[in-house]
C-alpha atoms as a PDB file:
ATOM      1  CA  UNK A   1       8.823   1.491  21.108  1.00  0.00           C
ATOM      2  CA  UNK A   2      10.273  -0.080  18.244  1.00  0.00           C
ATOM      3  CA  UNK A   3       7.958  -0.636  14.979  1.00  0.00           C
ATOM      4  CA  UNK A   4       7.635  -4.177  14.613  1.00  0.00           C
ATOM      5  CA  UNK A   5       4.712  -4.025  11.918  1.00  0.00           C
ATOM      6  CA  UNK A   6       3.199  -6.646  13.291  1.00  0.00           C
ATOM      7  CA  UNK A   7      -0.103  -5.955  14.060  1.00  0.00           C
ATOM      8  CA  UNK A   8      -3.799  -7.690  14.520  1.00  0.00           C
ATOM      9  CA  UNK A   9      -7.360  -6.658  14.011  1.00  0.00           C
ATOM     10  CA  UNK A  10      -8.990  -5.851  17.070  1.00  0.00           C
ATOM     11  CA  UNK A  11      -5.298  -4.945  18.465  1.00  0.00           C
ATOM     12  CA  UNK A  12      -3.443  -1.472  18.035  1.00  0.00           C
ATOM     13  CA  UNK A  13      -1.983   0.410  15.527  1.00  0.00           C
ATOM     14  CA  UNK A  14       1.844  -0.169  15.219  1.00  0.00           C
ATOM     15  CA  UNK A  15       3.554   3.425  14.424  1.00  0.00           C
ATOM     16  CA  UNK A  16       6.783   3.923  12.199  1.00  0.00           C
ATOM     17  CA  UNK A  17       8.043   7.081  12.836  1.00  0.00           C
ATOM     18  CA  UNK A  18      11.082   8.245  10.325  1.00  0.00           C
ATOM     19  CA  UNK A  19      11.892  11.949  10.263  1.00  0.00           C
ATOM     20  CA  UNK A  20       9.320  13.662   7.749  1.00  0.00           C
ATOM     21  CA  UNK A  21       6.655  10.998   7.890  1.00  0.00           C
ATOM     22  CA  UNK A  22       4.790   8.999  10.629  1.00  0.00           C
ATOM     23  CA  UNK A  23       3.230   5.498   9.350  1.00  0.00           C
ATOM     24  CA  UNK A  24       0.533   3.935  11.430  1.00  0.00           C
ATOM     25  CA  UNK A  25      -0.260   0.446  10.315  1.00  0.00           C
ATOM     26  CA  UNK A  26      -3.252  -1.082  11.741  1.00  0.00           C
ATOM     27  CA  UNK A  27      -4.700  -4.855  11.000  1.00  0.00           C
ATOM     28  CA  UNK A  28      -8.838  -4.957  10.322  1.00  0.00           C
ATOM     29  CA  UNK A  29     -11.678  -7.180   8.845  1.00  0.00           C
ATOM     30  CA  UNK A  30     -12.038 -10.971   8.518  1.00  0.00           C
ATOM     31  CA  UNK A  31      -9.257 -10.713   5.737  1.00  0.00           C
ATOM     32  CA  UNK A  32      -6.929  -9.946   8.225  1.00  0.00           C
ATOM     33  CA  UNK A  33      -6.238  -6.311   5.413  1.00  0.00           C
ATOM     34  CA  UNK A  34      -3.922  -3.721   6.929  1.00  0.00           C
ATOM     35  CA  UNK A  35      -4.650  -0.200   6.300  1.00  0.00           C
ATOM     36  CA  UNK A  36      -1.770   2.397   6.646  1.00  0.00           C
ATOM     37  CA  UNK A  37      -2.182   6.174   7.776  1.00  0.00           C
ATOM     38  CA  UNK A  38       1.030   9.065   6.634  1.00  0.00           C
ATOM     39  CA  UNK A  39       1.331  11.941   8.394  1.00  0.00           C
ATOM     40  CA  UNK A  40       3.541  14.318   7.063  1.00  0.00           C
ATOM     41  CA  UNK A  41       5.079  15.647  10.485  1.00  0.00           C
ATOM     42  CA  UNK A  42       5.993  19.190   9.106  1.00  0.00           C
ATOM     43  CA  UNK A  43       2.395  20.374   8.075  1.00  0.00           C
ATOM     44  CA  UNK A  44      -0.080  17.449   9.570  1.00  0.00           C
ATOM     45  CA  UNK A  45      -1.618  16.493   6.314  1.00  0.00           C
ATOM     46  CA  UNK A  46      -2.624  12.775   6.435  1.00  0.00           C
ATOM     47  CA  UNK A  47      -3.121  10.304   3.700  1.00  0.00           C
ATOM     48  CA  UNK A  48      -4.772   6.889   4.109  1.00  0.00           C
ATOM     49  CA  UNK A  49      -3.923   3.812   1.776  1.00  0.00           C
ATOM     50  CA  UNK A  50      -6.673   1.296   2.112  1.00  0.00           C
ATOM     51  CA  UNK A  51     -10.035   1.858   3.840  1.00  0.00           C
ATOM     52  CA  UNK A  52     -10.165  -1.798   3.666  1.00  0.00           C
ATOM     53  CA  UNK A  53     -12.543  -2.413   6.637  1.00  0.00           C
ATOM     54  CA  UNK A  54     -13.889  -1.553  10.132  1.00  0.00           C
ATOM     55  CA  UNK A  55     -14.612   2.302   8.892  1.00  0.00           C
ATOM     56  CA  UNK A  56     -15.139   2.938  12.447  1.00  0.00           C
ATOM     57  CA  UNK A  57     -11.590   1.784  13.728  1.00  0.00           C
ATOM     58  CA  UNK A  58     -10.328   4.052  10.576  1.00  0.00           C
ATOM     59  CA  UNK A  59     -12.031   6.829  11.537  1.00  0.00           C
ATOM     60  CA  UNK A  60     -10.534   6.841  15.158  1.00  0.00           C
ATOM     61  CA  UNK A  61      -7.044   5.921  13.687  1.00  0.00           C
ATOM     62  CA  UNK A  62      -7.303   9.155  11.852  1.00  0.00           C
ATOM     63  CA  UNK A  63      -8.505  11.369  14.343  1.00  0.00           C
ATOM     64  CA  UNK A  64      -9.573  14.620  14.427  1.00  0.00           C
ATOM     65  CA  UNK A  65      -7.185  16.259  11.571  1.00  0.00           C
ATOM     66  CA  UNK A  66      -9.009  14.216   9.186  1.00  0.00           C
ATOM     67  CA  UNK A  67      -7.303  13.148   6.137  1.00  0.00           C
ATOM     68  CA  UNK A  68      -6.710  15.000   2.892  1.00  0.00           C
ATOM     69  CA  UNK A  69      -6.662  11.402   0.392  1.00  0.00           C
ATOM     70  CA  UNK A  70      -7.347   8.015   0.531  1.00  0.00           C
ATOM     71  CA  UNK A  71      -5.479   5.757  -1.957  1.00  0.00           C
ATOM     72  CA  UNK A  72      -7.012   1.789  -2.637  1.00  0.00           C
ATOM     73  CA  UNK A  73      -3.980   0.035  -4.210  1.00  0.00           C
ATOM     74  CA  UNK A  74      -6.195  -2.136  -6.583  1.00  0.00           C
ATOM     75  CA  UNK A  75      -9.775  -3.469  -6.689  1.00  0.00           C
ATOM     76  CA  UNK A  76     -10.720  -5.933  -4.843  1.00  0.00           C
ATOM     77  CA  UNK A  77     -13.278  -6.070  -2.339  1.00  0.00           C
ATOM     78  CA  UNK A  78     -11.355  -6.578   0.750  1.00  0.00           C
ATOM     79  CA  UNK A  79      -9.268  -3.132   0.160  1.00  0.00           C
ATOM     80  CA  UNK A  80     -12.124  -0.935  -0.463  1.00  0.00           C
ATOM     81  CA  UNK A  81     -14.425  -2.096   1.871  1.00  0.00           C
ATOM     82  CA  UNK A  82     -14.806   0.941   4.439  1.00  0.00           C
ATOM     83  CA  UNK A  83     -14.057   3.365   1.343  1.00  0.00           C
ATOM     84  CA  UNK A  84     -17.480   4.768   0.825  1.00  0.00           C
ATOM     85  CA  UNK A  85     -17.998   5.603   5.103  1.00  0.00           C
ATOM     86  CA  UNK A  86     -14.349   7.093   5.228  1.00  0.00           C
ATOM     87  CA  UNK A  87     -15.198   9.445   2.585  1.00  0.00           C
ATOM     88  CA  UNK A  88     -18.266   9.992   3.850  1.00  0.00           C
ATOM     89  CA  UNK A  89     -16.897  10.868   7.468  1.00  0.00           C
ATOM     90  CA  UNK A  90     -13.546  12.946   5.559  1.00  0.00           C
ATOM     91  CA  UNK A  91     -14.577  14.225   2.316  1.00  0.00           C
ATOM     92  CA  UNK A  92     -11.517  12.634   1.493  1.00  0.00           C
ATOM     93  CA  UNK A  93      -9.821  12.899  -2.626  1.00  0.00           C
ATOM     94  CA  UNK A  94      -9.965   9.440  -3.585  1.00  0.00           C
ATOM     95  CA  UNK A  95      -6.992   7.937  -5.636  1.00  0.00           C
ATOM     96  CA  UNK A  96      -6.663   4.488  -7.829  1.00  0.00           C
ATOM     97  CA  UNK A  97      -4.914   3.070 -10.618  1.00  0.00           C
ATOM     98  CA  UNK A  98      -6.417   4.108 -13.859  1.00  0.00           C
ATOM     99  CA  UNK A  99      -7.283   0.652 -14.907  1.00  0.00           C
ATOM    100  CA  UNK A 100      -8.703  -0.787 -11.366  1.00  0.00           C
ATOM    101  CA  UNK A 101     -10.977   2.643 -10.871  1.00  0.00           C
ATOM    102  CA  UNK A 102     -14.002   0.847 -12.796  1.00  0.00           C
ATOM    103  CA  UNK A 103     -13.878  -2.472 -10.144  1.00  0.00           C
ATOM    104  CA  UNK A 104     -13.949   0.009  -7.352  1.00  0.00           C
ATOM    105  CA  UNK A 105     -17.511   1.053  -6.695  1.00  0.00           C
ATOM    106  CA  UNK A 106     -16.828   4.321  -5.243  1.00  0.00           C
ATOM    107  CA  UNK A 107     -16.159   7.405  -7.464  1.00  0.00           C
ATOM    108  CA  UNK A 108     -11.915   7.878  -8.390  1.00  0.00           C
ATOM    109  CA  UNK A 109     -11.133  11.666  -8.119  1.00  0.00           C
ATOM    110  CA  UNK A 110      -7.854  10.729  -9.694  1.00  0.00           C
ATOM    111  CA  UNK A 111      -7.108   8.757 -12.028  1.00  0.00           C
ATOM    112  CA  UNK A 112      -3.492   7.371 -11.010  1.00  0.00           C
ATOM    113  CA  UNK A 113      -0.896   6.415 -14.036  1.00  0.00           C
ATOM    114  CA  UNK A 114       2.708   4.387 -13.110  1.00  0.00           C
ATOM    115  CA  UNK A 115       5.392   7.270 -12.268  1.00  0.00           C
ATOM    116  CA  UNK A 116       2.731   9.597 -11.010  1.00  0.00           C
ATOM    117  CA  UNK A 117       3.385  11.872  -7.485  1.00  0.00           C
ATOM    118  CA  UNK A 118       1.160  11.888  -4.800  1.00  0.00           C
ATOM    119  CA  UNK A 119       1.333  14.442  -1.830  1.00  0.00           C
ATOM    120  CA  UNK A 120       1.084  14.264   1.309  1.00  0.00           C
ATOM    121  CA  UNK A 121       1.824  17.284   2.866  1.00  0.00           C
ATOM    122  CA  UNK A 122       5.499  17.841   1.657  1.00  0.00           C
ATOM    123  CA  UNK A 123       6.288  14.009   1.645  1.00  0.00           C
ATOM    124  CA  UNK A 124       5.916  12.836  -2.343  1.00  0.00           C
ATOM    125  CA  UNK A 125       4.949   9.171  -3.171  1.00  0.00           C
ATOM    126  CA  UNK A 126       5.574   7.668  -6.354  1.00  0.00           C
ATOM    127  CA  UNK A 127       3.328   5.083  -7.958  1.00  0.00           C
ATOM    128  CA  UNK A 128       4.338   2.296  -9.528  1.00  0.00           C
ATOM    129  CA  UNK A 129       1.835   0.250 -11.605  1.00  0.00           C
ATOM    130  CA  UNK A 130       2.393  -3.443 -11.364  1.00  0.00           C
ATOM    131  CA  UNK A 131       0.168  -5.886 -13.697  1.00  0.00           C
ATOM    132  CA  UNK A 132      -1.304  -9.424 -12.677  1.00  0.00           C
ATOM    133  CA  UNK A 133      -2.675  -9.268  -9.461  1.00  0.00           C
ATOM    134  CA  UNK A 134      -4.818  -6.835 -10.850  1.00  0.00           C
ATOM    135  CA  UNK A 135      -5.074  -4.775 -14.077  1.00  0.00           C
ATOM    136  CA  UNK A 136      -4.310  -1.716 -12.503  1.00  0.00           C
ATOM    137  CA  UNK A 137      -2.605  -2.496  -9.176  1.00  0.00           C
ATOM    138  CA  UNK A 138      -0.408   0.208  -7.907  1.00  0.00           C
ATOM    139  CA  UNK A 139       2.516   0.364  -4.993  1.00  0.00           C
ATOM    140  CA  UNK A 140       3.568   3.665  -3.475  1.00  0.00           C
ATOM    141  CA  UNK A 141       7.034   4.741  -3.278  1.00  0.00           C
ATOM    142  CA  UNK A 142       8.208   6.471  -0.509  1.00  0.00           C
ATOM    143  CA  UNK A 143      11.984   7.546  -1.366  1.00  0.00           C
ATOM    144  CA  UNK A 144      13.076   9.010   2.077  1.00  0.00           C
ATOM    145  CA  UNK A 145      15.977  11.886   2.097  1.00  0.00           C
ATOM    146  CA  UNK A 146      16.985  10.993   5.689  1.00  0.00           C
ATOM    147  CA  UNK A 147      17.318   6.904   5.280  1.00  0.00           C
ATOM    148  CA  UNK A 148      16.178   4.283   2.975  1.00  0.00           C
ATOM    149  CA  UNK A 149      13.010   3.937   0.786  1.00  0.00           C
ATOM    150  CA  UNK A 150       9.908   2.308   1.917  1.00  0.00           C
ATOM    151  CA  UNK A 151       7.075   0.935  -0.257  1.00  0.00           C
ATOM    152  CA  UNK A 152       3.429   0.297   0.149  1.00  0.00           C
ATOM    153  CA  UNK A 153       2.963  -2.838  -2.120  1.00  0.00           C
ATOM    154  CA  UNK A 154      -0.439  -3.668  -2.162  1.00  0.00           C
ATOM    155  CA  UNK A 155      -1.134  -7.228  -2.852  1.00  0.00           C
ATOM    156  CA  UNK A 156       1.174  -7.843  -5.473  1.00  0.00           C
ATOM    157  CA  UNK A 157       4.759  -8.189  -3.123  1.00  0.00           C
ATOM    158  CA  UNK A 158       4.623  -9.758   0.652  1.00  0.00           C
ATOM    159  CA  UNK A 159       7.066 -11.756   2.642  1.00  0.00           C
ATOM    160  CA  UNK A 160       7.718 -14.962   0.376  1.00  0.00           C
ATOM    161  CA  UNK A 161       6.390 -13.781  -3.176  1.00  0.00           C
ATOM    162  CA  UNK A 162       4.477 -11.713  -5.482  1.00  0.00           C
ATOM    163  CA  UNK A 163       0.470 -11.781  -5.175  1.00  0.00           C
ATOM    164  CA  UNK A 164      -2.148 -14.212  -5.951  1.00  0.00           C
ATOM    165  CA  UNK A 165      -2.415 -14.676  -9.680  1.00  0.00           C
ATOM    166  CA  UNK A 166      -5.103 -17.429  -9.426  1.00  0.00           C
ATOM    167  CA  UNK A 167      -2.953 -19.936 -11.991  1.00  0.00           C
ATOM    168  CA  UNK A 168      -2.911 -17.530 -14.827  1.00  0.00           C
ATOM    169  CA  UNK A 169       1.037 -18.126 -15.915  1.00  0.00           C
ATOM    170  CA  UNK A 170       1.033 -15.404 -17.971  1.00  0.00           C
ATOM    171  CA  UNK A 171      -0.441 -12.781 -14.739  1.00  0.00           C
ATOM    172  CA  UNK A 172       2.126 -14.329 -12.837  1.00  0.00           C
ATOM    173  CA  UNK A 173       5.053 -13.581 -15.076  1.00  0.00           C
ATOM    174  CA  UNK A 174       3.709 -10.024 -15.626  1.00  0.00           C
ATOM    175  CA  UNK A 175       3.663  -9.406 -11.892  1.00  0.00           C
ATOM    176  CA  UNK A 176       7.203 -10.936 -11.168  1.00  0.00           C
ATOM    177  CA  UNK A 177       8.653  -8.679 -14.346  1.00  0.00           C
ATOM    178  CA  UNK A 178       6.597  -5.670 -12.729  1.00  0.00           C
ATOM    179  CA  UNK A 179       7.910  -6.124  -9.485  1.00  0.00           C
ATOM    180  CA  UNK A 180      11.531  -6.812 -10.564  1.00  0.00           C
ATOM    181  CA  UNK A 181      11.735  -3.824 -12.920  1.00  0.00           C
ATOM    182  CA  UNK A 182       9.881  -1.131 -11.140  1.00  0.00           C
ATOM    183  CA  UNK A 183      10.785  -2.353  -7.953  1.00  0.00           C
ATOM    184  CA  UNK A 184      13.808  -4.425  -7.085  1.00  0.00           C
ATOM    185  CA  UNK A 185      15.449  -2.939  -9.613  1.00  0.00           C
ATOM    186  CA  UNK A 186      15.217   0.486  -9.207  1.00  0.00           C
ATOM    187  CA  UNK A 187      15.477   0.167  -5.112  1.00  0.00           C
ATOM    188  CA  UNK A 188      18.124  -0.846  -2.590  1.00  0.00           C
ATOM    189  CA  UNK A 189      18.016  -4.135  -0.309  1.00  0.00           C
ATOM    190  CA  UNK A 190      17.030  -1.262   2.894  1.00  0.00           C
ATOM    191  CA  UNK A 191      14.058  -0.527   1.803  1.00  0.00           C
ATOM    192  CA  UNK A 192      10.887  -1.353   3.692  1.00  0.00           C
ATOM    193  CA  UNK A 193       7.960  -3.124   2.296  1.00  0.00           C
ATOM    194  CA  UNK A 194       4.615  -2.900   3.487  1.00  0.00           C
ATOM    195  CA  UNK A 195       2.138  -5.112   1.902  1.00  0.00           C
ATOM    196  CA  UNK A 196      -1.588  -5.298   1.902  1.00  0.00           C
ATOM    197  CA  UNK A 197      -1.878  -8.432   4.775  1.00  0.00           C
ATOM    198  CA  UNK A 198       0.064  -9.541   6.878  1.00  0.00           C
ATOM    199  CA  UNK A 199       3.997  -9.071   8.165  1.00  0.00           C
ATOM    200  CA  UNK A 200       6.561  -6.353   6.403  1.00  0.00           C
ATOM    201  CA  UNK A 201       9.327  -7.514   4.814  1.00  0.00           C
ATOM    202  CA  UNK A 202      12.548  -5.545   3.034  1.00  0.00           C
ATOM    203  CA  UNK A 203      13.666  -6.228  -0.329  1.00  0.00           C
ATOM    204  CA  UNK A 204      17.152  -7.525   0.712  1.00  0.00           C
ATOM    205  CA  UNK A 205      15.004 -10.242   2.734  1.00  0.00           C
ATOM    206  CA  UNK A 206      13.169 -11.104  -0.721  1.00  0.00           C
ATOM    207  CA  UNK A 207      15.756 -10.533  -3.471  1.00  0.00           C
ATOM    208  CA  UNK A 208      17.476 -13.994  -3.063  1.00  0.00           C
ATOM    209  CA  UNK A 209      14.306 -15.542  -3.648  1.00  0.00           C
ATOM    210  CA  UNK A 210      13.265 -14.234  -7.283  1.00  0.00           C
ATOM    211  CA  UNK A 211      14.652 -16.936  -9.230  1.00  0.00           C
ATOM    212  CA  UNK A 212      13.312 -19.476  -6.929  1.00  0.00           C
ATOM    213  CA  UNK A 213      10.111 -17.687  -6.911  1.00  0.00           C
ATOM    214  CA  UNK A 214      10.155 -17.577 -11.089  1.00  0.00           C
ATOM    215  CA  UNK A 215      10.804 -21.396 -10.866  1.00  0.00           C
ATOM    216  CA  UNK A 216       8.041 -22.132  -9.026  1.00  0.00           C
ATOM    217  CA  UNK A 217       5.598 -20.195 -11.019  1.00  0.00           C
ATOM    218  CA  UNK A 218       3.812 -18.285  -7.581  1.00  0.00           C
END
């Protein structure tokens, strides 16, 4: 089957499978959050960014090989909901930005700073730390040898604009300069974005839109 990323809660997991790396994306809690297990296919190490909800549907998404890491891509509730029962059930390292650890209320093993690696078995993610949705938001970075990059952006980039900045003009410009720099510049048009709710997009679908987007002020 072709991965659509279109997914809903109560429905299943869509999979992405590229060469080194297997993506499942699955849609859960009233939020409508998705939650997105890697598998690295050459050792079966798994990494899980988001417990965001439904710890049981997690739980079975991940499977028997259990996961090594779970990343939470900034603090707010609806992305760290299931958190405390996947650890629980995993003994799972926990990773978050350095300045969003202190809103999550589950103990950070790591401490995660903009440019830092994360494994996953032999796949590497980069973070990138992007300011205004959150202090100390963070997208991953998945810069694939065999085909284009893909990125796991959080809140802070979906289909049709940067993240909620609740009005703050001065959040909103630090997003959109955070996004742009670490992200559409540094990335071709290829690569795959998937955000925290809702459909993926690529950043050749959104690049035509920044100035409009800048304009607008959301």
């Amino acid at each position: 089957m072709t991965y659509s990323g279109a997914v809903k809660v109560g429905g299943p997991a869509d999979v992405h499978e590229l060469a080194d790396l297997m993506i499942s994306k699955v849609a859960v809690g009233s939020m409508n959050n998705n939650a997105y297990l890697l598998r690295c296919r050459a050792t079966g190490a798994q990494l899980l960014i988001d417990a965001a909800a439904e710890a049981h549907t997690l739980i079975n998404l991940i499977g028997d090989d259990g996961i090594e890491s779970v990343v939470t891509t900034h603090r707010h509730g609806d992305h760290w909901g299931a958190l405390a029962e996947v650890v629980d059930a995993t003994g799972a390292r926990t990773y978050a930005g350095r300045h969003d650890a202190e809103g999550i209320p589950v103990t950070t093993d790591v401490l995660v700073e903009d440019g830092d690696t994360i494994q996953v078995g032999r796949v590497s993610l980069t973070a990138r730390h992007l300011v205004g949705h959150t202090p100390g938001s963070i997208a991953l970075v998945y810069d694939d040898p065999h085909g284009h990059p893909h990125v796991f952006t959080g809140d802070c980039l979906f289909p049709g604009g940067v993240g909620n900045t609740g009005g703050d003009a001065q959040a909103f410009t630090s997003l959109l300069d955070d996004v742009e720099s670490k992200l559409f510049a540094r990335l071709p048009d290829e690569t795959w974005v998937y955000p925290g709710h809702g459909n993926d997009t690529t950043l050749g679908a959104e690049r035509p839109h920044l100035a409009e987007w800048r304009e607008r002020g959301w």
